[in-house]
N, C-alpha and C. Protein backbone atom coordinates (compact mmCIF):
# COMPACT_ATOMS: atom_id res chain seq x y z
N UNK A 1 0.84 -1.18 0.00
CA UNK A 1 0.00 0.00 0.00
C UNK A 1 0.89 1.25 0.00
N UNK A 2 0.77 2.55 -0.84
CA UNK A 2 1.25 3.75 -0.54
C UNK A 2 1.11 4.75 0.19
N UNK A 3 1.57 5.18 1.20
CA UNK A 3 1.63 6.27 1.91
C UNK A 3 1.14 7.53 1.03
N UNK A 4 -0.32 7.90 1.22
CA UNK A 4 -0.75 8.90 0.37
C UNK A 4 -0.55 10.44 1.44
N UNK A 5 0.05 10.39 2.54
CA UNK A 5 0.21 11.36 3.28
C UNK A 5 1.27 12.58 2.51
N UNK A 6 0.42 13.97 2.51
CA UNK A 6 0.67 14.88 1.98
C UNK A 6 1.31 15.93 3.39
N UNK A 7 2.63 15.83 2.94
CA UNK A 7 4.07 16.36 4.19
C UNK A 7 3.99 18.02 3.69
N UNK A 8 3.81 19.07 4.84
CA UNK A 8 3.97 20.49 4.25
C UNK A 8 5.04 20.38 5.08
N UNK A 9 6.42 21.41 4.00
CA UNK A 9 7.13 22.07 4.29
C UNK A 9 7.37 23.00 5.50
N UNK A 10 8.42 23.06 6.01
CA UNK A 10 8.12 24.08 7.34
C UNK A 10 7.51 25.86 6.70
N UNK A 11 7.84 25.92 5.07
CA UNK A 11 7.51 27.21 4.92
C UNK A 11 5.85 27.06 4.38
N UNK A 12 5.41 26.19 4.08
CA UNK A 12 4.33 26.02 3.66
C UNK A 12 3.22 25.82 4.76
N UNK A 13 3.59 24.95 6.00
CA UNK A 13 2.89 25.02 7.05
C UNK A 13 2.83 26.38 7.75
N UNK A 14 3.85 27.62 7.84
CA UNK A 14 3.55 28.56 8.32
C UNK A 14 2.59 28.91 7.25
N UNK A 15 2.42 29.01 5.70
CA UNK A 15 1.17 29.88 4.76
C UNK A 15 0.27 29.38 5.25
N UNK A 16 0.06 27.89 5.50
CA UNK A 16 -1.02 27.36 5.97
C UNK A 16 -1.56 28.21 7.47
N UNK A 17 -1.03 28.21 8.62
CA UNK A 17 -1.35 28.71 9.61
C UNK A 17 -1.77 30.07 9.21
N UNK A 18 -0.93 31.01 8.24
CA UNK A 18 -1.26 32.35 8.41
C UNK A 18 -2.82 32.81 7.23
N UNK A 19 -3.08 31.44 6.88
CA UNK A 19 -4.13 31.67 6.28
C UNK A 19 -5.47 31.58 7.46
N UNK A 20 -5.00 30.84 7.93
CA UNK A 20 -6.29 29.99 8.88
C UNK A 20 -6.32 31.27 9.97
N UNK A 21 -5.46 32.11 9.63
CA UNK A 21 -5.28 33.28 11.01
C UNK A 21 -6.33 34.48 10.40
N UNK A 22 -6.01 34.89 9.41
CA UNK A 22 -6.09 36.32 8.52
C UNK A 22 -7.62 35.93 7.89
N UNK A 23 -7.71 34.64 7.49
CA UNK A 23 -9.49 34.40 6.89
C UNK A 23 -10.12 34.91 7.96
N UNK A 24 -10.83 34.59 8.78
CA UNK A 24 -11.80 35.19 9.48
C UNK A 24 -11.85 36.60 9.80
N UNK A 25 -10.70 37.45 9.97
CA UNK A 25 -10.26 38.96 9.81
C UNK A 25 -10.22 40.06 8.70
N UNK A 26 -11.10 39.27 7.65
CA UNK A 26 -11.03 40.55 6.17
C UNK A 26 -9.29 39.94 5.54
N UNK A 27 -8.62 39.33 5.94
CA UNK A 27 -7.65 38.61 5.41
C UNK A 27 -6.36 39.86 5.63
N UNK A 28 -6.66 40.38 6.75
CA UNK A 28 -5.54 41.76 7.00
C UNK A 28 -5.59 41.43 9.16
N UNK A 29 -4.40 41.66 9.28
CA UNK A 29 -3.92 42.25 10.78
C UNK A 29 -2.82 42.88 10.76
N UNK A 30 -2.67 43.67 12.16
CA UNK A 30 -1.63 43.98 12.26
C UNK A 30 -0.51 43.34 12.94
N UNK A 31 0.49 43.87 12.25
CA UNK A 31 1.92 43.03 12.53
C UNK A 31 1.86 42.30 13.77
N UNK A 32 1.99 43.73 15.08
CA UNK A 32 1.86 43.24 15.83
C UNK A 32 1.00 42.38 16.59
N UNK A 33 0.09 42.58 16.31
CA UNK A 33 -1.59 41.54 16.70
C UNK A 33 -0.96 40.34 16.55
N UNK A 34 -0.44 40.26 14.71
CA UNK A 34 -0.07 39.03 14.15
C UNK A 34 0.44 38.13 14.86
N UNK A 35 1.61 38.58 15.28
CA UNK A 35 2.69 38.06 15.72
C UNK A 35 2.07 37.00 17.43
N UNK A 36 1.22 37.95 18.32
CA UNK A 36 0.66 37.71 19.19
C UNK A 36 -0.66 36.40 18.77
N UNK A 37 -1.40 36.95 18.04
CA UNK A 37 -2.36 36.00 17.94
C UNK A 37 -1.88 34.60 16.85
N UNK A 38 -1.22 34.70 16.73
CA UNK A 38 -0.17 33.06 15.59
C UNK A 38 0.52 32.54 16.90
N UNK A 39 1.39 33.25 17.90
CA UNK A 39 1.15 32.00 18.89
C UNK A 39 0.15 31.24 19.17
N UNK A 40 -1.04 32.06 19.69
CA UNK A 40 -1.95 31.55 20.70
C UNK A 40 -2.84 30.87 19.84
N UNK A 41 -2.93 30.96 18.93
CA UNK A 41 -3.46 30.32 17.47
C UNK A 41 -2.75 28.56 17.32
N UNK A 42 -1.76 28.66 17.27
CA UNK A 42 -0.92 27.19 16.89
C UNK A 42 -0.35 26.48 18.19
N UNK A 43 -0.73 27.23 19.60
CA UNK A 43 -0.64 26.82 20.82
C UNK A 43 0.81 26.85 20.95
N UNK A 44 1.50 27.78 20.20
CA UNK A 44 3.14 27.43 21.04
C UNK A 44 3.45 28.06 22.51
N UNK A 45 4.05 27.77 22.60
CA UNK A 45 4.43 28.40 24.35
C UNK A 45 5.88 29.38 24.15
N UNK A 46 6.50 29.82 22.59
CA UNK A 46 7.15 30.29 22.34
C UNK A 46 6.97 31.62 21.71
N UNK A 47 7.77 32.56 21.41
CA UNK A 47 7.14 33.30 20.27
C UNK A 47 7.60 32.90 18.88
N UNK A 48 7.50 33.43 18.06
CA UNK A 48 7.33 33.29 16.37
C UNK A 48 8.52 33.30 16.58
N UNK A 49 9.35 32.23 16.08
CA UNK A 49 11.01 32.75 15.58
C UNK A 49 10.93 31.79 14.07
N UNK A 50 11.42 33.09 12.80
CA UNK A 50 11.54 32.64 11.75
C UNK A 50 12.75 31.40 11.51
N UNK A 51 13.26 31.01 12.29
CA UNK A 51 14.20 30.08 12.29
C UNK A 51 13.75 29.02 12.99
N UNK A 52 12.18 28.65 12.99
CA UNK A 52 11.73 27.40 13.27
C UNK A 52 11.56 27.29 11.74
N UNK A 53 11.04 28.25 10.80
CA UNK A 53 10.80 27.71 9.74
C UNK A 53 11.85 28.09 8.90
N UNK A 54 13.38 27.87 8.97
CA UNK A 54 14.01 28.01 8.07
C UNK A 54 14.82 29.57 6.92
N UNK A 55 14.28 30.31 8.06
CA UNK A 55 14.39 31.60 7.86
C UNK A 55 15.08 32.47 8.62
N UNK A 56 16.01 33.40 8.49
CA UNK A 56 16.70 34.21 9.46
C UNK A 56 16.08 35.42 9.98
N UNK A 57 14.59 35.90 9.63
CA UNK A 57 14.03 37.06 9.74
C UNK A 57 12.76 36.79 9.05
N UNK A 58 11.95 37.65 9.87
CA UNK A 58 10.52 37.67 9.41
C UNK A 58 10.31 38.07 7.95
N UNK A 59 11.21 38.92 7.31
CA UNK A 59 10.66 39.37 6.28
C UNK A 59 11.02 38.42 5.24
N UNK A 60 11.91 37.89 5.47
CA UNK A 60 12.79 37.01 4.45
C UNK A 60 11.30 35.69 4.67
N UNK A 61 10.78 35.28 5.79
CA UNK A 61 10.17 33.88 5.69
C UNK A 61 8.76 34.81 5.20
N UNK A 62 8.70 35.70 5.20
CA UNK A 62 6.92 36.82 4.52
C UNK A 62 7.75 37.09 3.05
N UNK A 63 8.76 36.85 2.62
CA UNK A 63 8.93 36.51 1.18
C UNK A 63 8.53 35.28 0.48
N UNK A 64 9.05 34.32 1.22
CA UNK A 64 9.04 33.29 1.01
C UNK A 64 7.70 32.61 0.70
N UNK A 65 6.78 33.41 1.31
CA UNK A 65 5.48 32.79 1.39
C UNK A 65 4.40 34.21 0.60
N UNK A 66 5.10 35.36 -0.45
CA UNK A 66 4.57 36.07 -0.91
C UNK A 66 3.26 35.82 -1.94
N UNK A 67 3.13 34.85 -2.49
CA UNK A 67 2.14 34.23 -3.02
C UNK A 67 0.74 34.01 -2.21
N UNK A 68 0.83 34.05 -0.98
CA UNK A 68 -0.31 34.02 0.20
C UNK A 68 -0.28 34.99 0.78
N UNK A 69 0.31 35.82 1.72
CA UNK A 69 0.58 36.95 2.43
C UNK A 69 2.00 37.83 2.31
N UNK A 70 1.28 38.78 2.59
CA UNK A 70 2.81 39.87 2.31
C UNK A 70 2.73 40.88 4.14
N UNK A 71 3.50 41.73 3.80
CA UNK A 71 3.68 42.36 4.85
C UNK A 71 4.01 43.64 3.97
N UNK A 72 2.87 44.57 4.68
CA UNK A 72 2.68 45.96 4.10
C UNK A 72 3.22 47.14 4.98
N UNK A 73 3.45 48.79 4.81
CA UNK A 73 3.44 49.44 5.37
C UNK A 73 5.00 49.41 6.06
N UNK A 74 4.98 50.59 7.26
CA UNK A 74 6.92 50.65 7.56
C UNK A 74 6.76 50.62 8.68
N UNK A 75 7.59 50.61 9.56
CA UNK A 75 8.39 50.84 11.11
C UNK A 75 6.57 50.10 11.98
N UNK A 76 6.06 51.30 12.42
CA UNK A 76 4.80 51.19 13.36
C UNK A 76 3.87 50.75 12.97
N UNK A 77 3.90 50.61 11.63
CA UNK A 77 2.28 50.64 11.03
C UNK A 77 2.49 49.66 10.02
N UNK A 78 3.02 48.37 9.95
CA UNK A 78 2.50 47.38 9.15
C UNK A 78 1.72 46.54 9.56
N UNK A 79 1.33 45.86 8.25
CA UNK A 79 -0.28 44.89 8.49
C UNK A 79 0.21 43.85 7.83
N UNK A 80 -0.02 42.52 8.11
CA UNK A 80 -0.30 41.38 7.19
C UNK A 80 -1.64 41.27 6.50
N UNK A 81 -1.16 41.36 5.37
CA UNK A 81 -2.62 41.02 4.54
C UNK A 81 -2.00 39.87 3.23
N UNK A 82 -3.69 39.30 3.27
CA UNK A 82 -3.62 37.81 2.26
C UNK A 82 -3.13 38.52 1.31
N UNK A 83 -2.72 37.87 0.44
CA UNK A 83 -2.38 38.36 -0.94
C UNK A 83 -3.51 38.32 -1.80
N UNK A 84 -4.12 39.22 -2.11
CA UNK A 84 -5.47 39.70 -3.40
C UNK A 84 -5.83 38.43 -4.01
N UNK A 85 -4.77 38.31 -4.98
CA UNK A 85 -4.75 36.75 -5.87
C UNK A 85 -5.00 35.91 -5.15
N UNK A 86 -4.55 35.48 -4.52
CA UNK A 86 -4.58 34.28 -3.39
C UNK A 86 -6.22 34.49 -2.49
N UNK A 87 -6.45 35.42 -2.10
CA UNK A 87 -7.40 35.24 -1.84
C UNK A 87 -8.77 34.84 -2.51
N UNK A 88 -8.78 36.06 -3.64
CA UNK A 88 -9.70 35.59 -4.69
C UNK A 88 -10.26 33.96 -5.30
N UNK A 89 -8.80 33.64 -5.16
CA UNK A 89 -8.58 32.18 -5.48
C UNK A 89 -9.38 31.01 -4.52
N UNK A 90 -8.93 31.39 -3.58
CA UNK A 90 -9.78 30.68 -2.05
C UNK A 90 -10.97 30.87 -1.67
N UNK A 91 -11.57 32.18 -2.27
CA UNK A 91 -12.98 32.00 -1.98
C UNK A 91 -13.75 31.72 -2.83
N UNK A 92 -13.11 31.60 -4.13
CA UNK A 92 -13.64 31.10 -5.38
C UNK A 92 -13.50 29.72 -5.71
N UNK A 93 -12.85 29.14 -4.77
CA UNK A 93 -12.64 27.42 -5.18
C UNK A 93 -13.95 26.89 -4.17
N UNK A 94 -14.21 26.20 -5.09
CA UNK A 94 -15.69 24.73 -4.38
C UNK A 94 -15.19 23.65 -4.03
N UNK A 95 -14.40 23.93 -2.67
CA UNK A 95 -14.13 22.92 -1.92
C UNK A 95 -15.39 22.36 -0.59
């Protein structure tokens, strides 16, 4: 028999989480919210360090995953928001 188990990537499991975060929110938060509510969201007892998923910095692993979410705005005032395309895409699929 084959192992039909479908393995996400450590960068793909964070798109995954930050989708499941930002859908119910208009598909936008802020940074900081973000950062706070993606712990308490995925139950870690840690904070976010981009070097669980393979990344040396937040912006570099919010590249990585630019196809789903980006990170907008400068210094005080950025937001995570879904990416347009990506969203469109997700509420338009009949799953």
């Amino acid at each position: 028999m084959i192992d039909q188990t479908v393995r996400l990537t450590p960068p793909m499991f964070f798109a995954y989480n930050v989708v499941l975060l930002l859908s119910p929110c208009d598909g936008r938060m802020a940074y900081d919210d973000f950062i706070v509510e993606y712990q308490r969201r995925t139950g870690s007892t840690h904070l976010l360090y981009p070097t669980d998923y393979g990344f040396p910095t937040m912006p570099r692993l919010f590249d990585a995953i630019q196809l789903v979410a980006q990170v907008r705005g400068r210094r005080n005032f950025k937001i995570i928001i879904l990416n347009p395309e990506f969203r469109r895409m997700l509420f338009n699929s009949e799953f």
